[in-house]
C-alpha atoms as a PDB file:
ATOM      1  CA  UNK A   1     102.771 109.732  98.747  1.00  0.00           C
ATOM      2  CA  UNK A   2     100.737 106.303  98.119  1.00  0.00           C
ATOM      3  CA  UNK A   3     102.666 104.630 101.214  1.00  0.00           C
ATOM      4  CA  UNK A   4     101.663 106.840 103.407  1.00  0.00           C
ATOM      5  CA  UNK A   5      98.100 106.848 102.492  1.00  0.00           C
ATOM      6  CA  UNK A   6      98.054 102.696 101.756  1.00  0.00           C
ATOM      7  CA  UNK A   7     100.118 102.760 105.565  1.00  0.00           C
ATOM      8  CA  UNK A   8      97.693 104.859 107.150  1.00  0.00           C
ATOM      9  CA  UNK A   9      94.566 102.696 105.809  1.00  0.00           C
ATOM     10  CA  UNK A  10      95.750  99.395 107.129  1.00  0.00           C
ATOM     11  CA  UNK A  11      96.741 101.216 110.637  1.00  0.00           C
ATOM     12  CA  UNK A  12      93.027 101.471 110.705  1.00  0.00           C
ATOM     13  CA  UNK A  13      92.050  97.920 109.405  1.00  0.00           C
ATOM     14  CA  UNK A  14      94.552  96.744 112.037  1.00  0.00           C
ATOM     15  CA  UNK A  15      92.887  98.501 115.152  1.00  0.00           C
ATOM     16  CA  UNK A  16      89.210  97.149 114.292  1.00  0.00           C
ATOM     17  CA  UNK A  17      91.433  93.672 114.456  1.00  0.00           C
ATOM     18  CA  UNK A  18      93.323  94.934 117.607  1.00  0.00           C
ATOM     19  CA  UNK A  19      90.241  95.341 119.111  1.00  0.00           C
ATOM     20  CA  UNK A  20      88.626  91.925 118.396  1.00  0.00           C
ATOM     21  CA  UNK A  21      91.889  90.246 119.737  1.00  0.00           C
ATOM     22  CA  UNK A  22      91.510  92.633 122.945  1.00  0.00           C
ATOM     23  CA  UNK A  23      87.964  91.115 123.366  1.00  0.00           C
ATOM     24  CA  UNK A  24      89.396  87.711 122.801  1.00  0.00           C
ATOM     25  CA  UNK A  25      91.585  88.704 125.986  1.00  0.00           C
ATOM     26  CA  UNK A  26      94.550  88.284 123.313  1.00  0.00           C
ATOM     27  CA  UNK A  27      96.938  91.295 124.752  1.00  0.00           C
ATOM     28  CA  UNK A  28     100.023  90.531 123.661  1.00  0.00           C
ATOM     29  CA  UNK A  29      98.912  89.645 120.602  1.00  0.00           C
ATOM     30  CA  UNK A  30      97.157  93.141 120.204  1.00  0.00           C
ATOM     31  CA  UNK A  31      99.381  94.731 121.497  1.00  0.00           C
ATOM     32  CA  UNK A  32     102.232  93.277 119.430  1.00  0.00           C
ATOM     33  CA  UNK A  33     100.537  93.694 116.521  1.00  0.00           C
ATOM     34  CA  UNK A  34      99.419  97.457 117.015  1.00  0.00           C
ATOM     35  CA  UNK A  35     102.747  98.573 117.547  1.00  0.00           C
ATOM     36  CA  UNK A  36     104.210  96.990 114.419  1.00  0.00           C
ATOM     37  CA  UNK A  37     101.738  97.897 112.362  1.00  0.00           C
ATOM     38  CA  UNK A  38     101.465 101.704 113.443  1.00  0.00           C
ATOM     39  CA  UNK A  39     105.022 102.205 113.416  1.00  0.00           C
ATOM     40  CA  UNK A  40     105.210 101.321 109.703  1.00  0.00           C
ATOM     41  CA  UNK A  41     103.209 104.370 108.972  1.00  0.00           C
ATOM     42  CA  UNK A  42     104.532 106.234 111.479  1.00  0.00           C
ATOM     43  CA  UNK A  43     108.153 105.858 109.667  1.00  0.00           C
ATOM     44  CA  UNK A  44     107.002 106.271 106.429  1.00  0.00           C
ATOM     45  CA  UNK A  45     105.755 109.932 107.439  1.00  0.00           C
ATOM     46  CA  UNK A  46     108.871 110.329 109.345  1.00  0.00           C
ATOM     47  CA  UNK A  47     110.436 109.404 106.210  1.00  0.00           C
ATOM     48  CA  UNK A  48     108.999 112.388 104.011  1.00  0.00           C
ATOM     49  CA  UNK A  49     110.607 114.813 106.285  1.00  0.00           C
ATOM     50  CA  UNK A  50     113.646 113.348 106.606  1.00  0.00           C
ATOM     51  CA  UNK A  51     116.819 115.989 106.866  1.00  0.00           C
ATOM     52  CA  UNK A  52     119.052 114.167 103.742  1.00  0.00           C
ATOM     53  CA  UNK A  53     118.564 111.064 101.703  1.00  0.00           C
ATOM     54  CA  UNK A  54     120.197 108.723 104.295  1.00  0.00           C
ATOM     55  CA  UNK A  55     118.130 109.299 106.438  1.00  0.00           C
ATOM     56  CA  UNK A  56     115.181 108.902 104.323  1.00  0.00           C
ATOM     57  CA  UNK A  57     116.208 105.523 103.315  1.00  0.00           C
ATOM     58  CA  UNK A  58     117.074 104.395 107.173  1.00  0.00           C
ATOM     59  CA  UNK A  59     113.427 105.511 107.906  1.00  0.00           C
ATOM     60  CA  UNK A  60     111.631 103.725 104.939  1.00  0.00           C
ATOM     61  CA  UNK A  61     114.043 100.556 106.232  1.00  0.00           C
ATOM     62  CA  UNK A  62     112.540 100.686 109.508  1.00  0.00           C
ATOM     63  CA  UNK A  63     109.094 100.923 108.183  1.00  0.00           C
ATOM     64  CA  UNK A  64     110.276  97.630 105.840  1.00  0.00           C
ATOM     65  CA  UNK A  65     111.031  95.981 108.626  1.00  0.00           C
ATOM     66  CA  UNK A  66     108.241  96.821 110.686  1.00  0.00           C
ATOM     67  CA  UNK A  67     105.975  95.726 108.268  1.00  0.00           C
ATOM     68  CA  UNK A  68     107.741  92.071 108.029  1.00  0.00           C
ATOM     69  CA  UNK A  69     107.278  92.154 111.991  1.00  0.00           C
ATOM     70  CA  UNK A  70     103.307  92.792 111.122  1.00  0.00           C
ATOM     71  CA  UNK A  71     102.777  90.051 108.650  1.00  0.00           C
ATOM     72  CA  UNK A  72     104.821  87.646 111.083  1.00  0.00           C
ATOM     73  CA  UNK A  73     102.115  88.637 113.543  1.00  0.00           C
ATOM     74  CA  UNK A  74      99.277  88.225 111.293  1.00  0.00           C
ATOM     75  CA  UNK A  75     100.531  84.608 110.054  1.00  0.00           C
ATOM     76  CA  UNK A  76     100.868  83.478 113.639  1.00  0.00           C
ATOM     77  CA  UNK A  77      96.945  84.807 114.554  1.00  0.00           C
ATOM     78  CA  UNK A  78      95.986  83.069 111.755  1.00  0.00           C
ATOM     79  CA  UNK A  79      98.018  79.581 111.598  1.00  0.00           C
ATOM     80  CA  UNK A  80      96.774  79.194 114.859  1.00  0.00           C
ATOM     81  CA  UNK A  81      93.667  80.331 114.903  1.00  0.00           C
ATOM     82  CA  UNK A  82      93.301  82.799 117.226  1.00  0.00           C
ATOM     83  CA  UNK A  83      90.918  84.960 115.211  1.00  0.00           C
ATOM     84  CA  UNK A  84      87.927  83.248 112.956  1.00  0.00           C
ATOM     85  CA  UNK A  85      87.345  86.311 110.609  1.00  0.00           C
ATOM     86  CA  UNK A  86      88.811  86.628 107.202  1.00  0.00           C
ATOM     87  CA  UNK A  87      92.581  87.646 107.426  1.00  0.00           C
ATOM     88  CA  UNK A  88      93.360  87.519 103.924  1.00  0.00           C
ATOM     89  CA  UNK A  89      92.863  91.348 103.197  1.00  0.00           C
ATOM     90  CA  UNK A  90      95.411  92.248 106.049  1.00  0.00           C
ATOM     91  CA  UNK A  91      98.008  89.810 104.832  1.00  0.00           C
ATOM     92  CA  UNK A  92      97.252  90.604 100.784  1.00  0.00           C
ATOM     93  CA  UNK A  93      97.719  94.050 102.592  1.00  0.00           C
ATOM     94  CA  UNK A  94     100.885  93.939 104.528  1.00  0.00           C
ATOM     95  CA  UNK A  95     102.486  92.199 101.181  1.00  0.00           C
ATOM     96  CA  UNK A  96     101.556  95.231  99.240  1.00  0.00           C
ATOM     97  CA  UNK A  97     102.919  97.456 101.541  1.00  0.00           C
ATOM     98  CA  UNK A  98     106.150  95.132 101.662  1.00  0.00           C
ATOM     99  CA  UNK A  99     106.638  95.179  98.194  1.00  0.00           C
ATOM    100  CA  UNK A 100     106.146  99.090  97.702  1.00  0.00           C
ATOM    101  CA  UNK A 101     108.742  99.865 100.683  1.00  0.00           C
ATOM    102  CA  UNK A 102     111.510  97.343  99.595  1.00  0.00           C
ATOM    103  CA  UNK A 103     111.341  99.125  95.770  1.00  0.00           C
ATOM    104  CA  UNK A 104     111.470 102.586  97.832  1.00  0.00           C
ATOM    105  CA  UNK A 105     114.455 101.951 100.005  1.00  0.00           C
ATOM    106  CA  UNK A 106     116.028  99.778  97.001  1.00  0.00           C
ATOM    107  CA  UNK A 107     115.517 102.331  94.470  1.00  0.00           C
ATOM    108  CA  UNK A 108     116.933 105.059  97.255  1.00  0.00           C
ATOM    109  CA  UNK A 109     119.841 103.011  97.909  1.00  0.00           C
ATOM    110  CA  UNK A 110     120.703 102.544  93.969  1.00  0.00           C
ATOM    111  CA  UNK A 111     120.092 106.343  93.335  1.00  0.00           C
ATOM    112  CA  UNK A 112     122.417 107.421  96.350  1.00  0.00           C
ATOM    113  CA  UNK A 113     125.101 105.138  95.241  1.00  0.00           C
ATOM    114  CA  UNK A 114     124.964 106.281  91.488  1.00  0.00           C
ATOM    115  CA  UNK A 115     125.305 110.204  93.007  1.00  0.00           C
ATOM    116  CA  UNK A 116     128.317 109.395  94.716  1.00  0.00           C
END
């Protein structure tokens, strides 16, 4: 599944961050961020074994709205200018990523509806 891949790439892109906030002595900004950001991934692979489509689409919706937690986190480091290096990739990123898992759980949704 490209989610899981695409989540699994940025999990690492966000650690190499994690750990220049961490030598910043930003904690709870690392540590903030880490958590969102590996739990979107961690969802989405939850997601593929789900047990029935509901759950499926309650995992991807977790992962949605773990990855809107992430880019809330990456605006803030950047508006105020916590970290100097580029952050565009992660937030061109975590859009991406937003994107694909609102069609997933959208498209879900419609196609459990239209079974019932």
């Amino acid at each position: 599944m490209l989610i899981e891949e695409k989540s699994f790439q940025f999990s690492l892109e966000i650690i190499a961050l994690v750990k220049e906030l961490r030598k910043k002595k930003e904690y709870v900004f690392a540590d903030q961020l880490l958590k969102s950001a590996t739990s979107i991934g961690a969802n989405v692979c939850e997601a593929g074994a789900s047990q029935s489509k509901k759950d499926f689409i309650s995992k991807m919706s977790i992962a949605s709205k773990e990855a809107r937690e992430t880019r809330y986190w990456l605006r803030l480091i950047l508006e105020a200018e916590i970290i100097t290096s580029d952050m565009e990739k992660p937030l061109e990123e975590i859009e991406q990523i937003i994107r694909i898992l609102t069609k997933i759980v959208k498209t879900s949704q419609f196609n459990l509806k239209s079974k019932t």
